[in-house]
C-alpha atoms as a PDB file:
ATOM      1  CA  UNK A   1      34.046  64.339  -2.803  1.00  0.00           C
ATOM      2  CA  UNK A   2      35.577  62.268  -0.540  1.00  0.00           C
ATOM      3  CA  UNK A   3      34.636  58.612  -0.112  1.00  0.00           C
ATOM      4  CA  UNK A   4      33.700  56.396   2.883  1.00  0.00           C
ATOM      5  CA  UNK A   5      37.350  54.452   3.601  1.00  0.00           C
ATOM      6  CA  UNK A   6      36.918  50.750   3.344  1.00  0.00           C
ATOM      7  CA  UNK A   7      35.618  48.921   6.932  1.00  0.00           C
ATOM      8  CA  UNK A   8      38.894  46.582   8.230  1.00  0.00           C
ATOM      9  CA  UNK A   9      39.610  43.642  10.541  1.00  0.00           C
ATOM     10  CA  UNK A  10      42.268  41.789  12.055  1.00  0.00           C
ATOM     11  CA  UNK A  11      44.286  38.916  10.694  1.00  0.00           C
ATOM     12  CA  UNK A  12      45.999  37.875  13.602  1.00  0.00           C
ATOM     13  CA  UNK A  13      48.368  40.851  14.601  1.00  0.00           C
ATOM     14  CA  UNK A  14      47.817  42.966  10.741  1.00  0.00           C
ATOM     15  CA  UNK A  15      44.593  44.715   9.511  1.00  0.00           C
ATOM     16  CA  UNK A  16      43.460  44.148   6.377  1.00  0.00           C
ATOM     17  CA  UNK A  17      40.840  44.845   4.087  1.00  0.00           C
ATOM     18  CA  UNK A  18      37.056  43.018   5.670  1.00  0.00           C
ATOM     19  CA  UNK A  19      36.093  41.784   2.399  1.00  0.00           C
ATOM     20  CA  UNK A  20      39.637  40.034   2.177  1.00  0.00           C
ATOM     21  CA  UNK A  21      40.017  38.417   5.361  1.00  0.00           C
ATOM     22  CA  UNK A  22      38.074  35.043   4.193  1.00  0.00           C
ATOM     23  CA  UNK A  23      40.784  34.932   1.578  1.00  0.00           C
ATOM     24  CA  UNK A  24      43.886  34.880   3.564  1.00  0.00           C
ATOM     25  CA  UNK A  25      42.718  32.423   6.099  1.00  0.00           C
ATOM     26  CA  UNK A  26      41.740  30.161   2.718  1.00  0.00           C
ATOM     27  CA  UNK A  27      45.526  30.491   2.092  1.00  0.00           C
ATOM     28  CA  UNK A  28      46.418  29.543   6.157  1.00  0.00           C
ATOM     29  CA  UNK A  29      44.507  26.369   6.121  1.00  0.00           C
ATOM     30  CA  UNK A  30      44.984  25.490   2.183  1.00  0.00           C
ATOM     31  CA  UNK A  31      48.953  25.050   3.789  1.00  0.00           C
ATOM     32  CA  UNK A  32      48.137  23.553   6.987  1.00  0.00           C
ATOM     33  CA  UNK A  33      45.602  20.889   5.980  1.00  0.00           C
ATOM     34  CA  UNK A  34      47.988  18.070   4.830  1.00  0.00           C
ATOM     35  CA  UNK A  35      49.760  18.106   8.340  1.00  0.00           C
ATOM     36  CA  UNK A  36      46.793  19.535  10.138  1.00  0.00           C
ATOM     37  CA  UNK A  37      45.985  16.592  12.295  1.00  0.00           C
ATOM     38  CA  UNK A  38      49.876  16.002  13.359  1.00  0.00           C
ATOM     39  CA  UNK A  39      50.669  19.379  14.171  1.00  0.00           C
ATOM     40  CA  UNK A  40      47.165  19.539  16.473  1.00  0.00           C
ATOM     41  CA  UNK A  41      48.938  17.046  18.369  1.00  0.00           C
ATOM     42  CA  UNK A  42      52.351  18.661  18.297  1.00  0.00           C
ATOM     43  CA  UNK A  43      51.235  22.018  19.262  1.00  0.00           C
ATOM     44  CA  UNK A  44      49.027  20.991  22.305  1.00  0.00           C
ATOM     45  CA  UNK A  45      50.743  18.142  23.542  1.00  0.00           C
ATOM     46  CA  UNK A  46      47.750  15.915  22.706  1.00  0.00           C
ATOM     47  CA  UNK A  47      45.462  18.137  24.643  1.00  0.00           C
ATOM     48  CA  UNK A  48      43.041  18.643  22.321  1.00  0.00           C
ATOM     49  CA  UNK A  49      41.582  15.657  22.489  1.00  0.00           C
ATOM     50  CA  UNK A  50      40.693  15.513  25.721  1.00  0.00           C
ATOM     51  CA  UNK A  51      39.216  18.800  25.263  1.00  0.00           C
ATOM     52  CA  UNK A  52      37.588  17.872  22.327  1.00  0.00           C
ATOM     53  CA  UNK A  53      36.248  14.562  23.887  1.00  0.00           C
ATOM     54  CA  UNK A  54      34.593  17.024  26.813  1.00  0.00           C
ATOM     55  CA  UNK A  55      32.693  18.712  24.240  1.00  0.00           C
ATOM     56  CA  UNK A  56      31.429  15.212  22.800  1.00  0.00           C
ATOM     57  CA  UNK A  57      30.057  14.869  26.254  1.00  0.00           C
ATOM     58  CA  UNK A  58      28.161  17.582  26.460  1.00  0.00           C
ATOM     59  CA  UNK A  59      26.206  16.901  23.513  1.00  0.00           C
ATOM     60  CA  UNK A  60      23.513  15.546  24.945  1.00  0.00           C
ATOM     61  CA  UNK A  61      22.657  13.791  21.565  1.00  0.00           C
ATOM     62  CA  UNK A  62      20.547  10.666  20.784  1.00  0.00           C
ATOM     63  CA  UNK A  63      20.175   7.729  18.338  1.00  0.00           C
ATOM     64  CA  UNK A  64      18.327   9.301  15.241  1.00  0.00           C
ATOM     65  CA  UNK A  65      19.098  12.892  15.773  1.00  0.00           C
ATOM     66  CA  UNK A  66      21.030  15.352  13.586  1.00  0.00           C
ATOM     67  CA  UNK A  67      23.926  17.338  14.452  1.00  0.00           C
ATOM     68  CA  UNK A  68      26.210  20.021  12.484  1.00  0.00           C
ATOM     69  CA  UNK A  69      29.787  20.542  12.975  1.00  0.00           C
ATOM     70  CA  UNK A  70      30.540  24.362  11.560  1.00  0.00           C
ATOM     71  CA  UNK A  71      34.259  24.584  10.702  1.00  0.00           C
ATOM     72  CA  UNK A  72      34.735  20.874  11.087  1.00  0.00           C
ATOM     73  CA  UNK A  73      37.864  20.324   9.345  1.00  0.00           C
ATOM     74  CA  UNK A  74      39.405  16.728  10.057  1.00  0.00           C
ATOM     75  CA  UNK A  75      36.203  15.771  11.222  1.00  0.00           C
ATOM     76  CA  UNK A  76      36.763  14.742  15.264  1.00  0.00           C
ATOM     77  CA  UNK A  77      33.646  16.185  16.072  1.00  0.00           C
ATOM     78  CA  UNK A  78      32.063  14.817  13.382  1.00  0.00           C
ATOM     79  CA  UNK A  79      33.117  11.572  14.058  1.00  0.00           C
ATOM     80  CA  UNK A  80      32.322  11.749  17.747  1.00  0.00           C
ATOM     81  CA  UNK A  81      28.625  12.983  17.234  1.00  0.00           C
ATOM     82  CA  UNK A  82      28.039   9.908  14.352  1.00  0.00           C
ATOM     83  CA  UNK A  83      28.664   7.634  16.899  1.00  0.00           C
ATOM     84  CA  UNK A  84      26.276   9.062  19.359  1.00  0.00           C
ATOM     85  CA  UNK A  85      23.534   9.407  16.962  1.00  0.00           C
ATOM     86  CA  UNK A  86      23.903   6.131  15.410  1.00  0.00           C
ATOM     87  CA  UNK A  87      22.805   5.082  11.792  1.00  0.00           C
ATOM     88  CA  UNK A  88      19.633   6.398  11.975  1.00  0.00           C
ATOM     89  CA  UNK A  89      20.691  10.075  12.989  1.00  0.00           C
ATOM     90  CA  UNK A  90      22.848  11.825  10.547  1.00  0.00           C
ATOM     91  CA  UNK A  91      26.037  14.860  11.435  1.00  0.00           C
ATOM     92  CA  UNK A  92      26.558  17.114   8.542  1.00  0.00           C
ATOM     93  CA  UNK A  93      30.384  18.140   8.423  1.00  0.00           C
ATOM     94  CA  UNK A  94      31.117  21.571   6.663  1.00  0.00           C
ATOM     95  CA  UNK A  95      34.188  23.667   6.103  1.00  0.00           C
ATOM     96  CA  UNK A  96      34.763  27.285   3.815  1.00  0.00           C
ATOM     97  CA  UNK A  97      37.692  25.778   3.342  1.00  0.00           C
ATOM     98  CA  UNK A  98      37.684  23.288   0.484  1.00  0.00           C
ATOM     99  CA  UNK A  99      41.202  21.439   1.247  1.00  0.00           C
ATOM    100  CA  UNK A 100      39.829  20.787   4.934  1.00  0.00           C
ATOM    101  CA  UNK A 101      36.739  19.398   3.935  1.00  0.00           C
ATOM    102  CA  UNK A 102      38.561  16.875   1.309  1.00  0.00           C
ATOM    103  CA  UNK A 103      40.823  16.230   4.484  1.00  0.00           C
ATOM    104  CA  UNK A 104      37.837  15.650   6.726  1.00  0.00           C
ATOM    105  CA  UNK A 105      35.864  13.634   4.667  1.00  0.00           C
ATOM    106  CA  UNK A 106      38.924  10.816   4.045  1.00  0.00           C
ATOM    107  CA  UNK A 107      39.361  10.473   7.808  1.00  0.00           C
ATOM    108  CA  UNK A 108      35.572   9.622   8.204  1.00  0.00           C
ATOM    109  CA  UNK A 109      35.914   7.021   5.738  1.00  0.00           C
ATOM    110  CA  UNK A 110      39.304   5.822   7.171  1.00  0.00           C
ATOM    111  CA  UNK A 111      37.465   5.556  10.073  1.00  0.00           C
ATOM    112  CA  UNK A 112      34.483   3.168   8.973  1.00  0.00           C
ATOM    113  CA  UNK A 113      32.026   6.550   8.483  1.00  0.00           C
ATOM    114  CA  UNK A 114      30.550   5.510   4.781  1.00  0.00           C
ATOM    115  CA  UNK A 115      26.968   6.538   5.750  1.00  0.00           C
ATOM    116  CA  UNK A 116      25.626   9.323   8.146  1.00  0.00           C
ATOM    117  CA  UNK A 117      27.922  11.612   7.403  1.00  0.00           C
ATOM    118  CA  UNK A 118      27.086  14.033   5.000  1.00  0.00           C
ATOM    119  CA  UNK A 119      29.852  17.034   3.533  1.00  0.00           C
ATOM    120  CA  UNK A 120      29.224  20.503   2.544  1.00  0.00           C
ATOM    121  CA  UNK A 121      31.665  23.421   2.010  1.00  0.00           C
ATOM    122  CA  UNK A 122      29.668  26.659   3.703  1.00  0.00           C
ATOM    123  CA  UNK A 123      30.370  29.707   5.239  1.00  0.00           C
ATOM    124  CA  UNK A 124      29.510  29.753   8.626  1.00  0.00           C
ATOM    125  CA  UNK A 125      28.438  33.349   8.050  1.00  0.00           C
ATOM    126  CA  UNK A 126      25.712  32.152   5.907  1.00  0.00           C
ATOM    127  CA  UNK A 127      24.816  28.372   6.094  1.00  0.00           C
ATOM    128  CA  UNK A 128      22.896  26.893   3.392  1.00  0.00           C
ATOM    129  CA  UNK A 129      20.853  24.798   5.618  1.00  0.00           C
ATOM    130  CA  UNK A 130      16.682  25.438   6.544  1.00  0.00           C
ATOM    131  CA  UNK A 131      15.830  27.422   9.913  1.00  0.00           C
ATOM    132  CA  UNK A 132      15.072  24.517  12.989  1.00  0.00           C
ATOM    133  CA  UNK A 133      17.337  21.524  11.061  1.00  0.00           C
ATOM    134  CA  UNK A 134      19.669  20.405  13.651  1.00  0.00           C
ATOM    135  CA  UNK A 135      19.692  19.205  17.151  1.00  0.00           C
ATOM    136  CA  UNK A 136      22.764  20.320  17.913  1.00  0.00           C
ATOM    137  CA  UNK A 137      25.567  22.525  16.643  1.00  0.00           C
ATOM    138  CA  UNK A 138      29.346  22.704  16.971  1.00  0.00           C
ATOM    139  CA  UNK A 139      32.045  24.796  16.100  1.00  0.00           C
ATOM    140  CA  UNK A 140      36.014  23.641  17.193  1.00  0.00           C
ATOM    141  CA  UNK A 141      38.246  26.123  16.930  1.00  0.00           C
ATOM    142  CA  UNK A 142      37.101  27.501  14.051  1.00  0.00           C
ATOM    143  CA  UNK A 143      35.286  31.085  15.055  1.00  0.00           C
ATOM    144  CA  UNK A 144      38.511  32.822  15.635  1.00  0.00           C
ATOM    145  CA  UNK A 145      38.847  32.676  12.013  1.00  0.00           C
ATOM    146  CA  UNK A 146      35.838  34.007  10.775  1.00  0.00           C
ATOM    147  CA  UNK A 147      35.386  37.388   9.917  1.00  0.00           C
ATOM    148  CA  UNK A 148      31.641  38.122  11.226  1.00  0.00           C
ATOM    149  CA  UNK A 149      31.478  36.322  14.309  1.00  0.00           C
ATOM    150  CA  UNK A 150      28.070  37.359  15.185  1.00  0.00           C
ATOM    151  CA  UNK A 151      26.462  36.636  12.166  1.00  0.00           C
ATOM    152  CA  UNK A 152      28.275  33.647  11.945  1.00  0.00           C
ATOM    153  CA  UNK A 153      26.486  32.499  15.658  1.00  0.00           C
ATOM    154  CA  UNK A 154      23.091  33.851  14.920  1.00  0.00           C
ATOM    155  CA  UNK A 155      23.428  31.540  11.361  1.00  0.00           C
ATOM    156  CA  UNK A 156      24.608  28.788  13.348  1.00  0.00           C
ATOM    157  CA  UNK A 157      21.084  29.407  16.001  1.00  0.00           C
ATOM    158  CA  UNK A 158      19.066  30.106  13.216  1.00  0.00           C
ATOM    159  CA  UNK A 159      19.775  26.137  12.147  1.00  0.00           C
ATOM    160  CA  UNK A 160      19.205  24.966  15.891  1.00  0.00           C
ATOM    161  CA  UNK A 161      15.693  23.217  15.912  1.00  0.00           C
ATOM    162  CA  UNK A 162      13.821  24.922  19.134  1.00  0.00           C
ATOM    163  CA  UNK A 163      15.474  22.811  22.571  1.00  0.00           C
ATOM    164  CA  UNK A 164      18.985  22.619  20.444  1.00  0.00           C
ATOM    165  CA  UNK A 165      21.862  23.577  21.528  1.00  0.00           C
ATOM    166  CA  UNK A 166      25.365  25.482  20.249  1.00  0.00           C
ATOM    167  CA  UNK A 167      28.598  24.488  21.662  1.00  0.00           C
ATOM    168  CA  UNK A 168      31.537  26.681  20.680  1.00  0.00           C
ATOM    169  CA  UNK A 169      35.060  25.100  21.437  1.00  0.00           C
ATOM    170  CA  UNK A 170      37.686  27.889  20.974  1.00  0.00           C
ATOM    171  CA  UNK A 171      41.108  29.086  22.662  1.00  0.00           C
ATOM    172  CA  UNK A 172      40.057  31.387  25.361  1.00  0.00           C
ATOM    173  CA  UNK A 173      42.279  33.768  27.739  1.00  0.00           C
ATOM    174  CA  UNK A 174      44.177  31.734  30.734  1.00  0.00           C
ATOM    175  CA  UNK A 175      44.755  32.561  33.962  1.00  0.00           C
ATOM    176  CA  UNK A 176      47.196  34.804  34.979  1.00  0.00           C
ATOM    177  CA  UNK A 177      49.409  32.507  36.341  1.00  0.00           C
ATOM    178  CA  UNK A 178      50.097  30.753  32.873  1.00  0.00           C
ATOM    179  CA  UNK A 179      50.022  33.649  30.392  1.00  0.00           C
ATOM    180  CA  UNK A 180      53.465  34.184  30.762  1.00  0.00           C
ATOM    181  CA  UNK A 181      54.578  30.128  30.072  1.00  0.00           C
ATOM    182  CA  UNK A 182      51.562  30.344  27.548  1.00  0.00           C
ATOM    183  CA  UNK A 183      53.070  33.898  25.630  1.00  0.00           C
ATOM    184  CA  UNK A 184      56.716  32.313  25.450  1.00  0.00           C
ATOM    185  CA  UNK A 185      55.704  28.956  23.909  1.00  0.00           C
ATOM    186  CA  UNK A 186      52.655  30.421  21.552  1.00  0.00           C
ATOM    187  CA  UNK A 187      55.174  33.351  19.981  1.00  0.00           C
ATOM    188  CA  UNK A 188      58.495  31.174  19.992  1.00  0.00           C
ATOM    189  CA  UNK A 189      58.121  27.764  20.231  1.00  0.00           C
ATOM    190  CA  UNK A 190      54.700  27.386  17.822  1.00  0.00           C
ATOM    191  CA  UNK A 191      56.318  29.366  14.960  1.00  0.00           C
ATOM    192  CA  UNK A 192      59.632  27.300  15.267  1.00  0.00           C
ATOM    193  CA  UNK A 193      57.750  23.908  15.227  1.00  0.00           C
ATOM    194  CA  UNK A 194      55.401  25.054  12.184  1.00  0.00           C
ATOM    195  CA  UNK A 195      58.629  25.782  10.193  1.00  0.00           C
ATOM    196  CA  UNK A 196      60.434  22.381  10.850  1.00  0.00           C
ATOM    197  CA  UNK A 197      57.915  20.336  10.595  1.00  0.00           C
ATOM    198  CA  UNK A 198      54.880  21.316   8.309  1.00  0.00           C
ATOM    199  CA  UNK A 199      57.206  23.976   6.473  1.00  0.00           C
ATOM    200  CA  UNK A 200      55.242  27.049   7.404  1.00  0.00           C
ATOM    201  CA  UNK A 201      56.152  29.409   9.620  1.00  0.00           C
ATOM    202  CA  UNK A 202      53.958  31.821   8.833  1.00  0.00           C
ATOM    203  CA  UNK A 203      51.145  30.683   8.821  1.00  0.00           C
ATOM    204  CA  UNK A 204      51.406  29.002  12.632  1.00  0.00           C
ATOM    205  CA  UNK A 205      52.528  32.322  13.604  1.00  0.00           C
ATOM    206  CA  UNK A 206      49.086  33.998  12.221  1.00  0.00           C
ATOM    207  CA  UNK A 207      47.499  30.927  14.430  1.00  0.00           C
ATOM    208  CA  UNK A 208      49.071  31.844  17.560  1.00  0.00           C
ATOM    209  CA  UNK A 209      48.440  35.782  17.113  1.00  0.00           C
ATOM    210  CA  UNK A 210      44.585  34.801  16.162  1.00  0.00           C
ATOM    211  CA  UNK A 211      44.441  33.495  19.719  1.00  0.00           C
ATOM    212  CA  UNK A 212      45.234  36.509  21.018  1.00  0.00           C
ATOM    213  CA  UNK A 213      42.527  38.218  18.678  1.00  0.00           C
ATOM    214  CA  UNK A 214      39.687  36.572  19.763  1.00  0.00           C
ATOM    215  CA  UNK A 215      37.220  37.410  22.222  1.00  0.00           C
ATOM    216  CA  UNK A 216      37.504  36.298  25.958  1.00  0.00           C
ATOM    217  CA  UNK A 217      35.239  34.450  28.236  1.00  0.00           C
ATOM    218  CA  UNK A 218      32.856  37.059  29.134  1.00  0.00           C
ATOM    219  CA  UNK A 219      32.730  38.913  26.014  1.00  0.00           C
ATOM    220  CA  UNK A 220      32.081  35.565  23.736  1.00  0.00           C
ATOM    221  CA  UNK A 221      28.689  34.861  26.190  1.00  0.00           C
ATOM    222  CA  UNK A 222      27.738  38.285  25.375  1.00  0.00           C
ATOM    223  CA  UNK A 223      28.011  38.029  21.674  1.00  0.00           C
ATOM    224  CA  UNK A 224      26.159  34.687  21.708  1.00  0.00           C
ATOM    225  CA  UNK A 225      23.212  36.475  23.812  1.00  0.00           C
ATOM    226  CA  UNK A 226      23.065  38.972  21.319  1.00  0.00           C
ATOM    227  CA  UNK A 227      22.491  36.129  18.706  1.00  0.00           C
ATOM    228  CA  UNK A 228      19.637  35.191  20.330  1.00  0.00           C
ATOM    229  CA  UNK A 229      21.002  32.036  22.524  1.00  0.00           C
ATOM    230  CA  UNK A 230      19.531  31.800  25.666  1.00  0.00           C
ATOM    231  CA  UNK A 231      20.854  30.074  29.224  1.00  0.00           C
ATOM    232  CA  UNK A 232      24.457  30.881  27.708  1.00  0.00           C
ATOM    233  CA  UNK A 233      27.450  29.550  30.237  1.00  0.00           C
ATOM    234  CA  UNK A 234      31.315  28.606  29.352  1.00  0.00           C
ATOM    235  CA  UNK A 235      33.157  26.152  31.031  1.00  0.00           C
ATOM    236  CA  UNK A 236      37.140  26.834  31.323  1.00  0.00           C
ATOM    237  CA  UNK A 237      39.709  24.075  30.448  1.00  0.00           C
ATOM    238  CA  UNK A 238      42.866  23.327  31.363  1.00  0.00           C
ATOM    239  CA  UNK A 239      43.176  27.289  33.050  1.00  0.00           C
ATOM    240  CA  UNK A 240      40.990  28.718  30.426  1.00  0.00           C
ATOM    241  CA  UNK A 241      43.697  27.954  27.772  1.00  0.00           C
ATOM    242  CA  UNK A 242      41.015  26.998  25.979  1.00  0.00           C
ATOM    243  CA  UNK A 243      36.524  27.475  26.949  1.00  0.00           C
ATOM    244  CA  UNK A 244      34.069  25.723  25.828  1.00  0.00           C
ATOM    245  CA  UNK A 245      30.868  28.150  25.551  1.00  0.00           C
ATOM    246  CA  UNK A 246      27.131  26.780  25.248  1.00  0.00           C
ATOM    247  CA  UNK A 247      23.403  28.537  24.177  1.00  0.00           C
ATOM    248  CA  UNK A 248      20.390  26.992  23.667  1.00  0.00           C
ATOM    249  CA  UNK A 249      17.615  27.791  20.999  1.00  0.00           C
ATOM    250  CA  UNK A 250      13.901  27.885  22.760  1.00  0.00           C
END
């Protein structure tokens, strides 16, 4: 009697076993977190912060509300959305990733963040939080990583409180007009700069490839319809390099 073969995904360019995918991005980001923040900068010439500072201003949170950032790591967003909700609001970082999280929570506190900021280590598959709890959700490049991306957005609506709003920042698919420029640096030049200075080839290289893995523009809205988000719209940065996609909860 034969048996049903075992369902598979993609880590970057390999498949491997579904159940096993959480554990070999663990291993990714367990070597990238002590040079995380550095190699950011490195790898997109300081970009992302600009694009992550156009997220913060799409928030469209106030003093006293409360905000989660899925897949937080270092904590930018996190920090950003403290100081728009103030001390009497409160943003709720969380990471799978254990190593990230310890990363994410010293920067707050380097940063002046002792209160308002609260830390859990989740899945974003399943998030440990009540239905209707936040005002607003984000998610910086951290969905390309997960292995159920559409339960991982209808957890992340199923937190939204009715009115609330998801904003997913994530590498997206250029224009034609860069991919070639964008190819040559992303298979060559990322690997080479991951090995000399945070000592890890590899695991850059699986970066760059899970890029190319994840969904594009149009299909990304889609998946966040099917979630149950509603008045769903991306906008493209820097030539779609990267997208920032939105949803509401009514």
């Amino acid at each position: 009697m034969s048996t049903p073969e075992e369902p598979t995904t993609h880590f970057g360019f390999r498949d491997v076993p579904w159940a096993e995918k959480a554990k070999f991005v663990r291993g990714v980001f367990d070597s990238v977190a002590p040079k995380y923040d550095l190699m950011n900068d490195l790898m997109s010439g300081g970009l992302h912060r600009a694009w992550k500072r156009f997220a913060l201003s799409q928030t469209r949170l106030r003093p006293g509300q409360r905000a989660l950032d899925v897949a937080g790591g270092t904590g930018d967003l996190t920090r950003g959305m403290a100081a728009q909700v103030g001390e009497t609001g409160c943003v709720v970082l969380s990471d799978i990733n254990g190593a990230m999280l310890g990363h994410g929570r010293d920067r707050c506190i380097d940063a002046g963040h002792v209160r308002g900021i609260e830390y859990v280590q989740a899945n974003a598959e399943c998030l440990p939080f009540a239905d209707a709890s936040f005002d607003c959700v984000t998610i910086g490049f951290g969905l390309r990583n997960v292995t159920d991306k559409q339960k991982a957005l209808a957890s992340m609506r199923r937190v939204l409180k009715p009115g609330g709003q998801l904003l997913v920042l994530e590498f997206s698919k250029p224009v034609d007009a860069l991919r070639p420029v964008y190819d040559a640096y992303s298979f060559r030049i990322l690997p080479l700069i991951g090995k000399f200075v945070a000592g890890d080839e590899a695991s850059y290289r699986y970066l760059a490839e899970s890029i190319r893995k994840h969904p594009d523009q149009e299909t990304l809205l889609g998946m966040m319809r099917d979630a149950g988000l509603e008045d769903c719209r991306h906008h493209d940065l820097s030539g779609g390099i990267v997208a920032l996609h939105r949803g509401y909860r009514y």
